[in-house]
PDB file of N, CA and C in Angstrom:
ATOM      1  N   UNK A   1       7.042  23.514  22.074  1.00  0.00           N
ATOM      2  CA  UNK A   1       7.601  24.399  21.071  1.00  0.00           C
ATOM      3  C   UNK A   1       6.525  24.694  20.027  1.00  0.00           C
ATOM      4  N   UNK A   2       5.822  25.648  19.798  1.00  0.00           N
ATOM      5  CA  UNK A   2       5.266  26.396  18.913  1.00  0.00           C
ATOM      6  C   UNK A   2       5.405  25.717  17.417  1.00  0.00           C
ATOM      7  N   UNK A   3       4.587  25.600  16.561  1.00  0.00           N
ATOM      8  CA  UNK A   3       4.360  25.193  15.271  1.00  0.00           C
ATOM      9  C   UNK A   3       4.818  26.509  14.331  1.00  0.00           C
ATOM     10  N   UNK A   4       5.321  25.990  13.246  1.00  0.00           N
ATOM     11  CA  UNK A   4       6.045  27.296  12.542  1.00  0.00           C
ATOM     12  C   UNK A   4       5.278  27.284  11.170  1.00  0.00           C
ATOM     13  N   UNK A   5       4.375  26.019  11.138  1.00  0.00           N
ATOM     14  CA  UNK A   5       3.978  26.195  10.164  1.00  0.00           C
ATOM     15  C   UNK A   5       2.182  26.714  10.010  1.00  0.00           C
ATOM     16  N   UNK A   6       1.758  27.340   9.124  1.00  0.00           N
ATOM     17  CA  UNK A   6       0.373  27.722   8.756  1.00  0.00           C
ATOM     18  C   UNK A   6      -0.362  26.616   8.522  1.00  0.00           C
ATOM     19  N   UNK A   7      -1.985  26.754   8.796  1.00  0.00           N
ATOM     20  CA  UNK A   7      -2.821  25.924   8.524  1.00  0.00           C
ATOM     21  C   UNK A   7      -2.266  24.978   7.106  1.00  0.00           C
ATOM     22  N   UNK A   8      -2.095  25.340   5.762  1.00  0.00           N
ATOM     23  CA  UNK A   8      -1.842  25.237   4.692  1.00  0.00           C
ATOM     24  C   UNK A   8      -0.236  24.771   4.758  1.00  0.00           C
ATOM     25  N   UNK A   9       0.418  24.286   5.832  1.00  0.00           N
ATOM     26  CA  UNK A   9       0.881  23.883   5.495  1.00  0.00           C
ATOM     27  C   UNK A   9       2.447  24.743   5.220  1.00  0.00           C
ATOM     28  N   UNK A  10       2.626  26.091   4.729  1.00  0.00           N
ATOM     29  CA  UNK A  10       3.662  26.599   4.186  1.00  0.00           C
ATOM     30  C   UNK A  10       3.801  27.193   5.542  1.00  0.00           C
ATOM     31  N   UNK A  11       5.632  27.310   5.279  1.00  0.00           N
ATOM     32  CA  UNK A  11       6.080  27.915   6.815  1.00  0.00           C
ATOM     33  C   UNK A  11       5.887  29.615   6.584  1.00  0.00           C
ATOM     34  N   UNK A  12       5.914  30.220   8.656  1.00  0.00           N
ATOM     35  CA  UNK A  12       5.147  31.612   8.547  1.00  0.00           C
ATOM     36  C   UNK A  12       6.560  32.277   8.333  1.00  0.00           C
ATOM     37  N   UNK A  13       6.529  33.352   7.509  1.00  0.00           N
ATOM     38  CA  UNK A  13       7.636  34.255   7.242  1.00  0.00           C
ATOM     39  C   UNK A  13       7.384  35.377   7.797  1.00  0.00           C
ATOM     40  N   UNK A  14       7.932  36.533   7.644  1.00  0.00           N
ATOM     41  CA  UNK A  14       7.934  37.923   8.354  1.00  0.00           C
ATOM     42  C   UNK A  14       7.845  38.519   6.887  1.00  0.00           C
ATOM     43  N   UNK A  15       7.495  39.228   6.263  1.00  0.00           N
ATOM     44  CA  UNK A  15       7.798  40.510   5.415  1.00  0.00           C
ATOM     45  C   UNK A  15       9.493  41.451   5.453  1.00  0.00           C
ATOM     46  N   UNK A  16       9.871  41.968   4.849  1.00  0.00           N
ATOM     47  CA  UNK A  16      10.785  42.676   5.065  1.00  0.00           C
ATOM     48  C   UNK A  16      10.626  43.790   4.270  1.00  0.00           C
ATOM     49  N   UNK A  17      10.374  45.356   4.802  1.00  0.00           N
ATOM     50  CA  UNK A  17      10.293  46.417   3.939  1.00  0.00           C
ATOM     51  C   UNK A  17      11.293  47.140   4.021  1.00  0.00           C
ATOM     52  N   UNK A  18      12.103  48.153   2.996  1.00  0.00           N
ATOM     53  CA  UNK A  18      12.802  48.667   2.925  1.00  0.00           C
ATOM     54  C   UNK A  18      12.403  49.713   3.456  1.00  0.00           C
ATOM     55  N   UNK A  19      13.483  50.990   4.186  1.00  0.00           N
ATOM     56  CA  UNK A  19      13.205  52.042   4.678  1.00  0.00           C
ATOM     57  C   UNK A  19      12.077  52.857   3.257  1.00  0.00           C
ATOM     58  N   UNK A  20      12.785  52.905   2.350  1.00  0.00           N
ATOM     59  CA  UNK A  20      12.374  54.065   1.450  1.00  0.00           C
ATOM     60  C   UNK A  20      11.415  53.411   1.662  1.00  0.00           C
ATOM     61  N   UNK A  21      10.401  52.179   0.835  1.00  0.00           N
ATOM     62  CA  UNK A  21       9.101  51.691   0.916  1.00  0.00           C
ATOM     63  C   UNK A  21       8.522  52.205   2.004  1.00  0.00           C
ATOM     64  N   UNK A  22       8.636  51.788   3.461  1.00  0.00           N
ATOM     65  CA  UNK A  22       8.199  52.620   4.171  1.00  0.00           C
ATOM     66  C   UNK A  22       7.630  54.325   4.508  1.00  0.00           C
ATOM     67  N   UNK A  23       8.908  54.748   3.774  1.00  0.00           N
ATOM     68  CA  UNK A  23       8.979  56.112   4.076  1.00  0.00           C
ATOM     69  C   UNK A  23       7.784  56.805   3.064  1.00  0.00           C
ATOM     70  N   UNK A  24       7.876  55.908   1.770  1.00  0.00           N
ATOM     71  CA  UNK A  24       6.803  56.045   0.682  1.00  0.00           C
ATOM     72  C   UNK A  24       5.587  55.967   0.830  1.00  0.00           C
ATOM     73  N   UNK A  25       5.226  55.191   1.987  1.00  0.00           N
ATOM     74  CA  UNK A  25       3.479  54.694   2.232  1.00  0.00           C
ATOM     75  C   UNK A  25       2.994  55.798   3.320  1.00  0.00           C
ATOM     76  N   UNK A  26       4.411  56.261   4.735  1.00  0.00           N
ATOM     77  CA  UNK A  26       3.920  57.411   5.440  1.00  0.00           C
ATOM     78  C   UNK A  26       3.737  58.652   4.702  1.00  0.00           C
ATOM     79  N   UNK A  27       4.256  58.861   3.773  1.00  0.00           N
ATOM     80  CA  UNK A  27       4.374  60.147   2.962  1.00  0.00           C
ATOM     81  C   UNK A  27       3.269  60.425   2.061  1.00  0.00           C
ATOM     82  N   UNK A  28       2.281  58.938   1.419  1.00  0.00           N
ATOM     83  CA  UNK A  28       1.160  59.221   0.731  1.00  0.00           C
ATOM     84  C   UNK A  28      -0.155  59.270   2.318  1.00  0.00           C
ATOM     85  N   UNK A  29       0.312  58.772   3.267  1.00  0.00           N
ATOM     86  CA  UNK A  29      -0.975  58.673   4.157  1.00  0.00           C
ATOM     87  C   UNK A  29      -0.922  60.259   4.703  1.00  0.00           C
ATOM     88  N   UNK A  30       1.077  61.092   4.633  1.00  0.00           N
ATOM     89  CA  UNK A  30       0.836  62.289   5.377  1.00  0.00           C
ATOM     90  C   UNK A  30      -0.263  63.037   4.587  1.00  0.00           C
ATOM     91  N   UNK A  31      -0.326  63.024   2.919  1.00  0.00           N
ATOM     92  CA  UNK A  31      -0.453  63.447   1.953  1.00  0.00           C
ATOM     93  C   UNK A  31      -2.294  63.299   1.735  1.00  0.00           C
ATOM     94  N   UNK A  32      -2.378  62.679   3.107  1.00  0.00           N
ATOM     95  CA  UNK A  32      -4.219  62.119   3.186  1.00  0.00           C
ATOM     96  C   UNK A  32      -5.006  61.404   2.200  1.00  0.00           C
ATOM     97  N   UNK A  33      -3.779  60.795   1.645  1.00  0.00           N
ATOM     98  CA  UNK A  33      -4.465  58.865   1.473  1.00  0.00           C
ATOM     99  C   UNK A  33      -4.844  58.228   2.169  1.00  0.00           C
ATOM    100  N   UNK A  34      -5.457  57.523   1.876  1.00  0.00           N
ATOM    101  CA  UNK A  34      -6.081  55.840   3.431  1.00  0.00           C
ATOM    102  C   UNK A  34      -5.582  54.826   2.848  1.00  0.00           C
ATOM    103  N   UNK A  35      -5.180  54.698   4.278  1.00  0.00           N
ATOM    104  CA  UNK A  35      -4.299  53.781   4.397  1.00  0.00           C
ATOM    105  C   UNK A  35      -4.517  52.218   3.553  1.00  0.00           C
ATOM    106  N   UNK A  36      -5.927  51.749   3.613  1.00  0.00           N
ATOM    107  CA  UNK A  36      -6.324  51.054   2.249  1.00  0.00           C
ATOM    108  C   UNK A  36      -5.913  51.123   0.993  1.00  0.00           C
ATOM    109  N   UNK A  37      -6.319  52.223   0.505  1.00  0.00           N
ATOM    110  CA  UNK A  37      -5.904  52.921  -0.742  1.00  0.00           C
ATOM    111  C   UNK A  37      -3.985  52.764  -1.070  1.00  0.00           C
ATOM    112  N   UNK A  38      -3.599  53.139   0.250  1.00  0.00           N
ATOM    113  CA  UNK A  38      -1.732  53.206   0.085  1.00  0.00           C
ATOM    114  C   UNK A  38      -1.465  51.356  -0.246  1.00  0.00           C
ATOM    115  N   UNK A  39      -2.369  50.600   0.625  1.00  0.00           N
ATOM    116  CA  UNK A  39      -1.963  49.146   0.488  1.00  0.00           C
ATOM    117  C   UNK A  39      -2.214  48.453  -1.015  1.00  0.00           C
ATOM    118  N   UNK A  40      -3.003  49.173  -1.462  1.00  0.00           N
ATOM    119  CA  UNK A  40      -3.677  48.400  -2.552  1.00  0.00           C
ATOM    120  C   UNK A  40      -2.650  49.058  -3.682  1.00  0.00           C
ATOM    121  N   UNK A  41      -2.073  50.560  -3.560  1.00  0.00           N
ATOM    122  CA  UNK A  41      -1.136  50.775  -4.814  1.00  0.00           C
ATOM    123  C   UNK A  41       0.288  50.074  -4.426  1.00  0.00           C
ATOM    124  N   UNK A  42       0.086  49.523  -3.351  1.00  0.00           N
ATOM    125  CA  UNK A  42       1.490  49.240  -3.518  1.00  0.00           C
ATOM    126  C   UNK A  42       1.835  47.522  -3.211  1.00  0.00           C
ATOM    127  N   UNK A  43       0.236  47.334  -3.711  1.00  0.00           N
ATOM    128  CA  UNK A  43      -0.082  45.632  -3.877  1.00  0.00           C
ATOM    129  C   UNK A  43       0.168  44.854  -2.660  1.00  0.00           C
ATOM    130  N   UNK A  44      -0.262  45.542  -1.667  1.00  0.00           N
ATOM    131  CA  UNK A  44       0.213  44.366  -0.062  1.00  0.00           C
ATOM    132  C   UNK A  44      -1.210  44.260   0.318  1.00  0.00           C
ATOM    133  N   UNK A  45      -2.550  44.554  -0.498  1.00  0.00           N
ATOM    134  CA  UNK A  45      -3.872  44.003   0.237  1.00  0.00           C
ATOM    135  C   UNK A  45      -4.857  44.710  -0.932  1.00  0.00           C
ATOM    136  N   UNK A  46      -5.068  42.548  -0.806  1.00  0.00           N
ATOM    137  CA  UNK A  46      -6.325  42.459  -1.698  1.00  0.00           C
ATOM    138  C   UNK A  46      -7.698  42.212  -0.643  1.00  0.00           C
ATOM    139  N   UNK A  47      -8.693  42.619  -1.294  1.00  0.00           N
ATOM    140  CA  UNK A  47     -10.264  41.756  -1.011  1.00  0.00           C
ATOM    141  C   UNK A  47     -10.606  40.347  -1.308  1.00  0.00           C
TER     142      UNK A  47
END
């Protein structure tokens, strides 16, 4: 049986996004944002 937990120790979760959120990040990438750029305003990826 598979380990559920991360190196560190804390167990792995899934994310859960709401439709609109979603619909919000395709709509700035239709809008020819990158896709970087969409992650970082909407705080899901740091450097």
């Amino acid at each position: 049986m598979p380990d559920n937990n991360n190196p560190s120790g804390s167990p792995l979760t899934r994310k859960k996004y709401t439709s609109a959120f979603k619909a919000e990040c395709v709509r700035q990438e239709a809008a020819g944002a990158r896709q970087t750029d969409v992650a970082r305003a909407q705080g899901r990826w740091q450097r």
